[in-house]
Protein backbone atom coordinates (compact mmCIF):
# COMPACT_ATOMS: atom_id res chain seq x y z
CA UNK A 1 -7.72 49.52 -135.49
CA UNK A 2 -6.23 46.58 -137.06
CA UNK A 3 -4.28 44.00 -135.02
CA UNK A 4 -1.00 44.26 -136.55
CA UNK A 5 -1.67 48.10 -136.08
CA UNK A 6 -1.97 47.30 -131.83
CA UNK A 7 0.95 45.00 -131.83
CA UNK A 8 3.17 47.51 -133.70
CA UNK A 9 2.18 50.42 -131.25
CA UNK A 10 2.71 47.70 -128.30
CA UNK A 11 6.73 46.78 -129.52
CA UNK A 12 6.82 50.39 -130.68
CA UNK A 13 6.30 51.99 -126.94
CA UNK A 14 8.71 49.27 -125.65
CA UNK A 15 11.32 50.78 -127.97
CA UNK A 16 10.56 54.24 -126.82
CA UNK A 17 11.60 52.94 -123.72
CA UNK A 18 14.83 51.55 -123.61
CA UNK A 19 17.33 53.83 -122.60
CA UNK A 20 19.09 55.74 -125.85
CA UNK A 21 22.69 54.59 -124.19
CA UNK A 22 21.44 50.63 -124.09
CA UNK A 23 23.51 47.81 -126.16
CA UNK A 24 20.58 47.32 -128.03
CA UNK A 25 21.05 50.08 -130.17
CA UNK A 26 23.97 50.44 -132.46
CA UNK A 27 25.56 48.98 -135.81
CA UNK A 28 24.54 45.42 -136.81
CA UNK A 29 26.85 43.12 -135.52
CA UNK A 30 28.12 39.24 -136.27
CA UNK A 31 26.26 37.21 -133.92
CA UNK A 32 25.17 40.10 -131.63
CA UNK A 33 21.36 41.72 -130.46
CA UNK A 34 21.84 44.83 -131.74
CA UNK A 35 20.34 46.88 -134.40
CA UNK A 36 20.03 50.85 -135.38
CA UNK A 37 16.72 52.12 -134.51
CA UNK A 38 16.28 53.55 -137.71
CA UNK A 39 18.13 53.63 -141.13
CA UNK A 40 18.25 55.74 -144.12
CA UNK A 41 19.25 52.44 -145.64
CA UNK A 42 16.45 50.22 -146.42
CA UNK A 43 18.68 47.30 -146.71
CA UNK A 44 20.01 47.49 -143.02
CA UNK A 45 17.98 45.83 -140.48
CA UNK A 46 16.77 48.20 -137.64
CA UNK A 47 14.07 47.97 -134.99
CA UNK A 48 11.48 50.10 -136.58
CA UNK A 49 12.07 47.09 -139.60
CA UNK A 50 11.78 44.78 -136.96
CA UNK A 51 8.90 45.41 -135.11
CA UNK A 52 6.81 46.46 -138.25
CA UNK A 53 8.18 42.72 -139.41
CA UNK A 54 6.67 41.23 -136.49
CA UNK A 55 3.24 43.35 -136.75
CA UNK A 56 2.87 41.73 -140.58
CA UNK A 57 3.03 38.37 -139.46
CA UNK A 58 0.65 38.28 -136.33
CA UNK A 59 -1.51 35.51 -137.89
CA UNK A 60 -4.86 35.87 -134.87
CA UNK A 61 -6.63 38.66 -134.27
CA UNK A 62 -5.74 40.34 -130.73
CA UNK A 63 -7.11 42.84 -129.41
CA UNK A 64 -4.99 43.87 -125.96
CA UNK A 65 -1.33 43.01 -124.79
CA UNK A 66 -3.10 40.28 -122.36
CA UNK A 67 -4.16 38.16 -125.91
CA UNK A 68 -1.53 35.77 -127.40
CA UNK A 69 0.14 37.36 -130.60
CA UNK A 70 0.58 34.42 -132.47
CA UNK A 71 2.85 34.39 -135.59
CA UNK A 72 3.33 31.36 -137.50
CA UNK A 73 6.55 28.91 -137.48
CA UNK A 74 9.49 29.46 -140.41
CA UNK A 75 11.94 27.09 -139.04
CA UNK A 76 11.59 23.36 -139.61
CA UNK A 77 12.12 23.29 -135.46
CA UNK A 78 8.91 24.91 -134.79
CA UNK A 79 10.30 28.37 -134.07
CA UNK A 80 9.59 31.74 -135.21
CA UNK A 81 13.49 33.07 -136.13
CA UNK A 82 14.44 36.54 -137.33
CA UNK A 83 17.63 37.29 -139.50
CA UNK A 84 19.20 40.37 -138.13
CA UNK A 85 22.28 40.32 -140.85
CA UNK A 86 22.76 38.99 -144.57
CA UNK A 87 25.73 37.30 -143.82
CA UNK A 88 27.32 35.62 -140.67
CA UNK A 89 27.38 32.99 -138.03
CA UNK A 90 24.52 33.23 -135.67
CA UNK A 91 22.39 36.29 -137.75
CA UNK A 92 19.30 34.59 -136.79
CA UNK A 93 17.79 35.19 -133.45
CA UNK A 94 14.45 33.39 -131.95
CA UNK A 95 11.63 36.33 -132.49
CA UNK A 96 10.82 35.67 -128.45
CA UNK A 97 14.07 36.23 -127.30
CA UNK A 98 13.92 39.12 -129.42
CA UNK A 99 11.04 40.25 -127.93
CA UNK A 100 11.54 39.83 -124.45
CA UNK A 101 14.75 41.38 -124.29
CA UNK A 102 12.61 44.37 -125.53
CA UNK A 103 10.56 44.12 -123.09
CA UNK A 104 13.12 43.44 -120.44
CA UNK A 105 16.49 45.34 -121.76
CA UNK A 106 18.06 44.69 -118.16
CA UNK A 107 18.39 41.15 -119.32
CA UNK A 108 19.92 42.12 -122.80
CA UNK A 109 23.50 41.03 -121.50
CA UNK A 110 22.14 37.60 -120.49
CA UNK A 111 19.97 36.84 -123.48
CA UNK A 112 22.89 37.98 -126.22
CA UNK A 113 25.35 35.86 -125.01
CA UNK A 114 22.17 32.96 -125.65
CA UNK A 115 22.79 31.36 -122.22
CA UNK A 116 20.94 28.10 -122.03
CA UNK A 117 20.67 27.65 -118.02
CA UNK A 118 17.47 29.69 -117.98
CA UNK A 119 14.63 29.75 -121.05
CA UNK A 120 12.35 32.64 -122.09
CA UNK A 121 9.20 30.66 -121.32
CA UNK A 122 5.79 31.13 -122.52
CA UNK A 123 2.96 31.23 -119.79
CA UNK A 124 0.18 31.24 -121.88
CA UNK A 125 1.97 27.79 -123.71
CA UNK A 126 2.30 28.53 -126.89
CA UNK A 127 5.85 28.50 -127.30
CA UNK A 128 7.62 26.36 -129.94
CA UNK A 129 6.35 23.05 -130.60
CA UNK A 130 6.95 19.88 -132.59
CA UNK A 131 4.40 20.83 -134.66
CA UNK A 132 5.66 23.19 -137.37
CA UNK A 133 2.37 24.04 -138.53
CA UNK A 134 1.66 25.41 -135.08
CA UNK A 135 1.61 29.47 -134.31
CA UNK A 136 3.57 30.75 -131.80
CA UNK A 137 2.91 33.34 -129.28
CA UNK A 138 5.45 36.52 -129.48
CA UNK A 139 3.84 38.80 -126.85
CA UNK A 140 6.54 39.76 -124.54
CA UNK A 141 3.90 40.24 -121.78
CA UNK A 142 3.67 36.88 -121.81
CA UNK A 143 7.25 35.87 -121.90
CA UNK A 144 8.82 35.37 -118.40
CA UNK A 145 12.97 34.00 -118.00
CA UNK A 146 12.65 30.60 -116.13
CA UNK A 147 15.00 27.43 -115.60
CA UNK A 148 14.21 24.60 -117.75
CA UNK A 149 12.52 22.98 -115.11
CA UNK A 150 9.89 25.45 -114.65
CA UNK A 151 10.05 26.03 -118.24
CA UNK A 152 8.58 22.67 -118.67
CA UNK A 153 6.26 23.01 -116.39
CA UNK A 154 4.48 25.83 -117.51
CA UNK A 155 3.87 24.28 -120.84
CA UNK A 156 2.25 21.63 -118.77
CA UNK A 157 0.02 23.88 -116.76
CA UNK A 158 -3.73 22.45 -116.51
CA UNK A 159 -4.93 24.55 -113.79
CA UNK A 160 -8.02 26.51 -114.77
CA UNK A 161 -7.86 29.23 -113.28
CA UNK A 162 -4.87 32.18 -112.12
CA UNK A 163 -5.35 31.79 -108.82
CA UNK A 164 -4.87 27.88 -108.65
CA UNK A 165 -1.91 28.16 -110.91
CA UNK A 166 0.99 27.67 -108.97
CA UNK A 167 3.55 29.22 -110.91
CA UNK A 168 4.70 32.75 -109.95
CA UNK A 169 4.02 34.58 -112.17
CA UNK A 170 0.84 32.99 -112.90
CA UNK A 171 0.34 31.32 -116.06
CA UNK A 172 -1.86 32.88 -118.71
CA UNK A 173 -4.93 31.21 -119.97
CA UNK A 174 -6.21 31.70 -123.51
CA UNK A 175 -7.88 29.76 -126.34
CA UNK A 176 -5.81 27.49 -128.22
CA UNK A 177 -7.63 28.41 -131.03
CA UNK A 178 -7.22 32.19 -130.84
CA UNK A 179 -4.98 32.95 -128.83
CA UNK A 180 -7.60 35.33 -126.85
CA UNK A 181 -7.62 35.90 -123.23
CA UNK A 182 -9.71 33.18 -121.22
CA UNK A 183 -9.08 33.88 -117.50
CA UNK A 184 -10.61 30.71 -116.39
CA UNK A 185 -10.68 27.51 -118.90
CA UNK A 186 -14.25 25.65 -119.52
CA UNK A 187 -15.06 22.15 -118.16
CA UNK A 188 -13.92 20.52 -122.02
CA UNK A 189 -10.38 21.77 -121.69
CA UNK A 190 -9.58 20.26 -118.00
CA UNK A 191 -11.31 18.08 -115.36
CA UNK A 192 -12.26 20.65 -113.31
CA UNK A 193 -15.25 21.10 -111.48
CA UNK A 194 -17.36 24.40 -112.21
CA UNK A 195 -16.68 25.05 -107.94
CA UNK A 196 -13.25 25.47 -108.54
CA UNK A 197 -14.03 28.94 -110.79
CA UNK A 198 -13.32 32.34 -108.52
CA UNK A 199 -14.77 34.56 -111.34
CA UNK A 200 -18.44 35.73 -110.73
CA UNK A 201 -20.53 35.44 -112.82
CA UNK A 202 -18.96 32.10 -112.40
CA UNK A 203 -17.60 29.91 -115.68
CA UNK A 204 -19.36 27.18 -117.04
């Protein structure tokens, strides 16, 4: 199966199961998180558009929801944005806000009205950078709503392994390259010693 074929059917069973009676769903509105599931109208954003949108632009090659799916940048910030309306103030929403509130449509309230006193942080670390050119992870599995502090320092995370991470919930580890699961990192990505590794057969 092709990996924008797994990350569809991923955001698709999400959708499934948001409750029919949720804010989420309804009539595109100025500066609001809310789109009809589906549309005769081609021209009308909906979910189904938006997920499928998504799907397209997974530039790696996952192959579970515990890989990164990374999608590249399209705003000069570093971001990965998604315009929800034509026309407006505030149409464009960050894709991982987008996604978690999927993923998390008890929080829908809190991430619409684009609160900045807690961040939709990424613990595998690749969230937005100052590197344009760099892809972006939009899997809401690894998405978690933090405080800025500990927003920060899960991008700084150089434990190498889950259970020395301190951060609750654990940080995910993956290849940079990638984006593919790596529970435990190697010697040449942090000063650890090969003791420190839990996993048997153990890491090199």
């Amino acid at each position: 199966m092709a990996s924008s074929n797994i990350v569809f059917l991923e955001l698709l069973l999400l959708l499934r199961r948001v409750d029919s009676d949720s804010p989420m769903f309804g009539t595109l509105t100025d500066g609001r998180l809310r789109m009809p599931i589906q549309n005769s109208d081609n021209r009308c954003r909906t979910w189904l558009k938006t997920i499928e949108r998504i799907a397209n632009d997974i530039c790696n090659l996952p192959n579970s929801r515990g890989d990164c799916w990374l999608v590249p940048s399209n705003t000069t910030t570093g971001l990965y944005s998604i315009k929800l309306s034509r026309d407006g103030s505030r149409n464009k929403w960050c894709g991982s806000r987008v996604v978690f509130a999927l993923a998390n449509p008890e929080e829908h309230g809190y991430i619409e009205e684009r609160r900045i006193d807690r961040h939709v942080a990424h613990r595998c670390g690749n969230g937005s950078s100052a590197k344009v050119n760099k892809p972006l992870c939009l899997n809401p599995y690894h998405l978690v709503l933090v405080d800025n502090t500990v927003n920060q320092d899960h991008k700084g995370c150089k434990y190498g392994c889950a259970l020395l991470c301190p951060h609750d919930p654990v940080c995910i580890f993956v290849c940079h390259d990638t984006g593919l699961l790596k529970p435990c990192l190697n010697m040449k990505d942090a000063p650890l010693s090969s003791e420190c590794c839990v996993h048997t057969p153990r890491c090199l």
